[in-house]
C-alpha atoms as a PDB file:
ATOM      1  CA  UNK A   1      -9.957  -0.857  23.360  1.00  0.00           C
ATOM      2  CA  UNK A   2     -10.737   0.415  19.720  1.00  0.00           C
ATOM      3  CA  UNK A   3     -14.148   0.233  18.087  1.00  0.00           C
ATOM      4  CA  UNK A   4     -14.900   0.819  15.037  1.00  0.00           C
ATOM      5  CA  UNK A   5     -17.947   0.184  12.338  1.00  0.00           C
ATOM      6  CA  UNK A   6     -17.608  -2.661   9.585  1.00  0.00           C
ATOM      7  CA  UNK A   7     -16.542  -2.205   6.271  1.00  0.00           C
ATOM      8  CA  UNK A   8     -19.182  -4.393   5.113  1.00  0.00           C
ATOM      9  CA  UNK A   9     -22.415  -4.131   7.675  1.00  0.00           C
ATOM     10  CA  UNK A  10     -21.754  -1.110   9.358  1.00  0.00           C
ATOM     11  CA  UNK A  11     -21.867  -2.500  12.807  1.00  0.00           C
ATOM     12  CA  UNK A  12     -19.859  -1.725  15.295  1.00  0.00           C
ATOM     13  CA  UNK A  13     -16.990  -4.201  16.770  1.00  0.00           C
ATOM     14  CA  UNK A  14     -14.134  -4.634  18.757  1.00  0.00           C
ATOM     15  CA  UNK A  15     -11.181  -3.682  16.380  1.00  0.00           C
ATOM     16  CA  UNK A  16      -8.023  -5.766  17.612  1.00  0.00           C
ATOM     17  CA  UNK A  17      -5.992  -5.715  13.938  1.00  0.00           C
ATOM     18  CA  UNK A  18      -6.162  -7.149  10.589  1.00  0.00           C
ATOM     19  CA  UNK A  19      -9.213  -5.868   8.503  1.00  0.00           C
ATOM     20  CA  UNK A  20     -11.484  -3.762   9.730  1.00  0.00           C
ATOM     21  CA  UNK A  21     -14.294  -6.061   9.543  1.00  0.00           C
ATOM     22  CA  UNK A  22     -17.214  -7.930  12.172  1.00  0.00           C
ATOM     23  CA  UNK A  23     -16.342 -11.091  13.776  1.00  0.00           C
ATOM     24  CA  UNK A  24     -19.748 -11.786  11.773  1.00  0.00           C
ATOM     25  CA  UNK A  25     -18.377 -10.897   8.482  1.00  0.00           C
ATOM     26  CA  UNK A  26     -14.950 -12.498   8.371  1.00  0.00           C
ATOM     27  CA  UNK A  27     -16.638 -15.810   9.226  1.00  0.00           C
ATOM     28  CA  UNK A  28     -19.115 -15.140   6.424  1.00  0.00           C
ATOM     29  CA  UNK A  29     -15.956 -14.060   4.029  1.00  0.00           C
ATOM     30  CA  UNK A  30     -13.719 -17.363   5.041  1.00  0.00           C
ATOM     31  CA  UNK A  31     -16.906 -19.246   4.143  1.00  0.00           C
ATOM     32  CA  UNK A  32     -16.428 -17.489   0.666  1.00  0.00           C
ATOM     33  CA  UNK A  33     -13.266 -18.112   1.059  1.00  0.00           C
ATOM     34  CA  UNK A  34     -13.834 -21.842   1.169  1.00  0.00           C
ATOM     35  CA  UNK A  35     -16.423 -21.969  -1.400  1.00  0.00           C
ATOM     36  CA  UNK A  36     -13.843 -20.054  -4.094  1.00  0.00           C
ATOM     37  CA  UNK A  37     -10.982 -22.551  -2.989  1.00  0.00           C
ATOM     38  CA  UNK A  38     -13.234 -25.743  -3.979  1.00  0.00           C
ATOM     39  CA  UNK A  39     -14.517 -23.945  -7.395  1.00  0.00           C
ATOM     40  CA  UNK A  40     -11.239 -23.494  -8.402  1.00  0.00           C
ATOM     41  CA  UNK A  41      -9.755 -27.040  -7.338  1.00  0.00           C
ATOM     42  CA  UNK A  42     -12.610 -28.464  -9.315  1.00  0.00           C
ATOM     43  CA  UNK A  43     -11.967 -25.857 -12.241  1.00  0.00           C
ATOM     44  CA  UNK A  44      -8.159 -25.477 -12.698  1.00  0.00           C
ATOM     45  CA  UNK A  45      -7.971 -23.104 -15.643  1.00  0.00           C
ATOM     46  CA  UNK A  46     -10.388 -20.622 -14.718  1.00  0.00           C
ATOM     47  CA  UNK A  47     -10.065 -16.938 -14.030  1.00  0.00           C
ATOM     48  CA  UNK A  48     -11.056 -14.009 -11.808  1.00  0.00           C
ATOM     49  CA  UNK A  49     -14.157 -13.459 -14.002  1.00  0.00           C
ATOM     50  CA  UNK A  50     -15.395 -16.953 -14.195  1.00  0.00           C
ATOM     51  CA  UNK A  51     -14.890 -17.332 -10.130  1.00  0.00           C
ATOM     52  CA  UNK A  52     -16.393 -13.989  -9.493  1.00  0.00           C
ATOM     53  CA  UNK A  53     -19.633 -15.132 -12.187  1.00  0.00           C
ATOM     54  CA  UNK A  54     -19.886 -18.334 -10.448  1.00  0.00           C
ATOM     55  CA  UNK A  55     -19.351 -17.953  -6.976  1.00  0.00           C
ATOM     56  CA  UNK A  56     -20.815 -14.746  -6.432  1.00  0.00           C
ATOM     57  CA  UNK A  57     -17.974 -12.855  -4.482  1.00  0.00           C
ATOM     58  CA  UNK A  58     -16.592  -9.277  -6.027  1.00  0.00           C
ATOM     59  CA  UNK A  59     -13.176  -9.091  -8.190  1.00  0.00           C
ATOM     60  CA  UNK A  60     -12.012  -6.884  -5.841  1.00  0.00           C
ATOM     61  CA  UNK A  61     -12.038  -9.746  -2.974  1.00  0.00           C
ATOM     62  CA  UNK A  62     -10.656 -12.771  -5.096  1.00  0.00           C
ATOM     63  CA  UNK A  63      -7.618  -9.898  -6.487  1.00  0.00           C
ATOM     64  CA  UNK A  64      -6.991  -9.478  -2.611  1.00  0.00           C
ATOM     65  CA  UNK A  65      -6.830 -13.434  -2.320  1.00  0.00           C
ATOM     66  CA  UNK A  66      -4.496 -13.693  -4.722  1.00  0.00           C
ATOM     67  CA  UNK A  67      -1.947 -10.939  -3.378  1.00  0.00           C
ATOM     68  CA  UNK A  68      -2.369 -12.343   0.382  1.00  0.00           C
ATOM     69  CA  UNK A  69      -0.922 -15.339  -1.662  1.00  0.00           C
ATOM     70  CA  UNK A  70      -4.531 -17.718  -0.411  1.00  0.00           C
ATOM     71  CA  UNK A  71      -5.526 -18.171  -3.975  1.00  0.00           C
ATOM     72  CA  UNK A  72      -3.184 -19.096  -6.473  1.00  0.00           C
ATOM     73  CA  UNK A  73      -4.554 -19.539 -10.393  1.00  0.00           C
ATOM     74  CA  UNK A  74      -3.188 -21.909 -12.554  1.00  0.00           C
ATOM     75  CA  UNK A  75      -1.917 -19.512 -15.133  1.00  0.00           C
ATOM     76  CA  UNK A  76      -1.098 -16.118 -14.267  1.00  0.00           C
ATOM     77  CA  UNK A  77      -2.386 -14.611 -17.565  1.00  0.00           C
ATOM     78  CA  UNK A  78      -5.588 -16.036 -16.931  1.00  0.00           C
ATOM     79  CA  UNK A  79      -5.645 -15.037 -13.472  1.00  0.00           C
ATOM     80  CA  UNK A  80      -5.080 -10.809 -14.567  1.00  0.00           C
ATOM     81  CA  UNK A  81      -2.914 -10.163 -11.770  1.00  0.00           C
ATOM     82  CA  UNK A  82       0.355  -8.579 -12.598  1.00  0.00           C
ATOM     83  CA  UNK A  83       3.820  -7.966 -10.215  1.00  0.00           C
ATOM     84  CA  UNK A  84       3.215  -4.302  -9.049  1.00  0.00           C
ATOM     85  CA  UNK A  85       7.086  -4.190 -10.117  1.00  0.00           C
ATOM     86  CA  UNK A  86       7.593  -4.941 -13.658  1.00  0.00           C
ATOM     87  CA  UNK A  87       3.922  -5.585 -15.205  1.00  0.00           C
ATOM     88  CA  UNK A  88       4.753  -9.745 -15.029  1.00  0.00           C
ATOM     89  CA  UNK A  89       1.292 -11.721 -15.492  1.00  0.00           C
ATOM     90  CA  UNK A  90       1.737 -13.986 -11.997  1.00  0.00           C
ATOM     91  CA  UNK A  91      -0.822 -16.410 -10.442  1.00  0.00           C
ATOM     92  CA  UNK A  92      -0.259 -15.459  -6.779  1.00  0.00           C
ATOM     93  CA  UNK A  93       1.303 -12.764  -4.515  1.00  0.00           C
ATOM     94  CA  UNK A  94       2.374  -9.092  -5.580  1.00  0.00           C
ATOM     95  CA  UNK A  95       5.709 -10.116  -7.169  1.00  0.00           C
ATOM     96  CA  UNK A  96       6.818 -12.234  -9.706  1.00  0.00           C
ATOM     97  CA  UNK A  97       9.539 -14.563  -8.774  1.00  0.00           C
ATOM     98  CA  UNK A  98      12.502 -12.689 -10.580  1.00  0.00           C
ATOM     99  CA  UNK A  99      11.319  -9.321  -8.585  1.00  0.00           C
ATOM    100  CA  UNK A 100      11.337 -11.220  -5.547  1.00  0.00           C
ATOM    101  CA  UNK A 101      14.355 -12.752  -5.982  1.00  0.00           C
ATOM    102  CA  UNK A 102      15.808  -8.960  -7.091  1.00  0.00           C
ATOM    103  CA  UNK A 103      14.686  -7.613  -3.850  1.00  0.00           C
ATOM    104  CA  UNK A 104      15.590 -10.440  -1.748  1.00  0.00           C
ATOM    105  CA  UNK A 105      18.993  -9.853  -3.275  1.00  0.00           C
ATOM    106  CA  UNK A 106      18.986  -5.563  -2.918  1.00  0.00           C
ATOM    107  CA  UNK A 107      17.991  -6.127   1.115  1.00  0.00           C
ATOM    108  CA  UNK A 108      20.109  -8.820   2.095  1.00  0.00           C
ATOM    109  CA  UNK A 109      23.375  -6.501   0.388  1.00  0.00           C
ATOM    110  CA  UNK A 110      22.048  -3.588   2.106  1.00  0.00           C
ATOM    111  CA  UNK A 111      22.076  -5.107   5.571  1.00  0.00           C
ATOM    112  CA  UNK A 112      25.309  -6.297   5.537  1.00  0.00           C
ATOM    113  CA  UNK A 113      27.846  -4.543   7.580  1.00  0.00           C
ATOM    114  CA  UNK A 114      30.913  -2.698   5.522  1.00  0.00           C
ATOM    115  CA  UNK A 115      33.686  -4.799   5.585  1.00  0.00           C
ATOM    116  CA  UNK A 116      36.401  -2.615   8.053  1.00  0.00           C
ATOM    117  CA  UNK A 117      39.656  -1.624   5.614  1.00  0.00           C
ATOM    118  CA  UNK A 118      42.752  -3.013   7.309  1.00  0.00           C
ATOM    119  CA  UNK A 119      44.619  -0.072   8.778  1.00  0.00           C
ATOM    120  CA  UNK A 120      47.268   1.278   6.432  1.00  0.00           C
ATOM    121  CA  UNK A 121      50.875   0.847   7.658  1.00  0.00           C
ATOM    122  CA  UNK A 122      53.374   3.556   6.607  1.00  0.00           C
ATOM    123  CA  UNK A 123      56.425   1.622   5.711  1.00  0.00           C
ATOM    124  CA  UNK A 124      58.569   3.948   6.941  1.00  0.00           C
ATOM    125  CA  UNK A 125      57.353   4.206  10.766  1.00  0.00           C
ATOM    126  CA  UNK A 126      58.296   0.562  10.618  1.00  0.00           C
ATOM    127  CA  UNK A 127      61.653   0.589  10.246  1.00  0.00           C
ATOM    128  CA  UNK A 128      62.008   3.727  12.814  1.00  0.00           C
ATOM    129  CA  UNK A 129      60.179   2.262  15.323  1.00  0.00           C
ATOM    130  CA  UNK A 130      62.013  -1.833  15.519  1.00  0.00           C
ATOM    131  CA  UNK A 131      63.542  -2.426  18.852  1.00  0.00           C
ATOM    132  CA  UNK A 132      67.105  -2.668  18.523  1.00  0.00           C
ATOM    133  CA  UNK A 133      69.869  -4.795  20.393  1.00  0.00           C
ATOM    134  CA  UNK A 134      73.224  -3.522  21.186  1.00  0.00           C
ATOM    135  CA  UNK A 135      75.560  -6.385  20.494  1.00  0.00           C
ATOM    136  CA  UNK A 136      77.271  -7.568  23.577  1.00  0.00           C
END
């Protein structure tokens, strides 16, 4: 059994995994959660700053939304997130699509197993080594 304080009240809990936050608190963030979800269904185009002015939840917790791919903006250069590859602008997630793809690419190549080289024949053991019939 691991306990540990919250993040966010300081109180201590039964840790089992995820964040290290209260039963108490991650209901109170998924109601957040909720209430950022509907503001930006009714308003498509706006960004981090206008949810975090209007819904009264930090930047830092709507940015973490967006990489745990829960939020998604409309346009990623509104939304201010950027691949941590390349710099992309990108609505949702920590990639844009052509890193992901990239990477997808680089670990399927690197689990595949070396093709085995067919064993090289020496041409001339061959013809040493035929059985032979003695003509009767």
């Amino acid at each position: 059994m691991d306990v540990k304080n919250c993040k966010r009240c300081r109180r201590l809990f039964n840790y089992i995994g995820g964040q290290p936050i209260c039963p108490q608190c991650r209901e109170e963030l998924e109601k957040k959660f909720q209430e950022v979800k509907k503001y930006l269904f009714d308003n498509r185009n706006s960004t981090i700053r206008d949810v975090v002015e209007n819904c009264d939840v930090e930047e830092s917790q709507v940015r973490q939304w967006v990489r745990e791919e829960r939020l998604e903006f409309s346009s990623g250069i509104d939304a201010g997130v950027v691949c941590e590859n390349c710099g992309a602008p990108i609505s949702s997630g920590r990639f844009c699509e052509k890193c992901k793809a990239s990477m997808i690419n680089e670990l399927t190549a690197a689990g595949r197993r070396p093709e085995a080289e067919a064993p090289k024949v020496d041409k001339r053991q061959t013809h040493e080594n035929r059985m032979r019939f003695l003509n009767q």
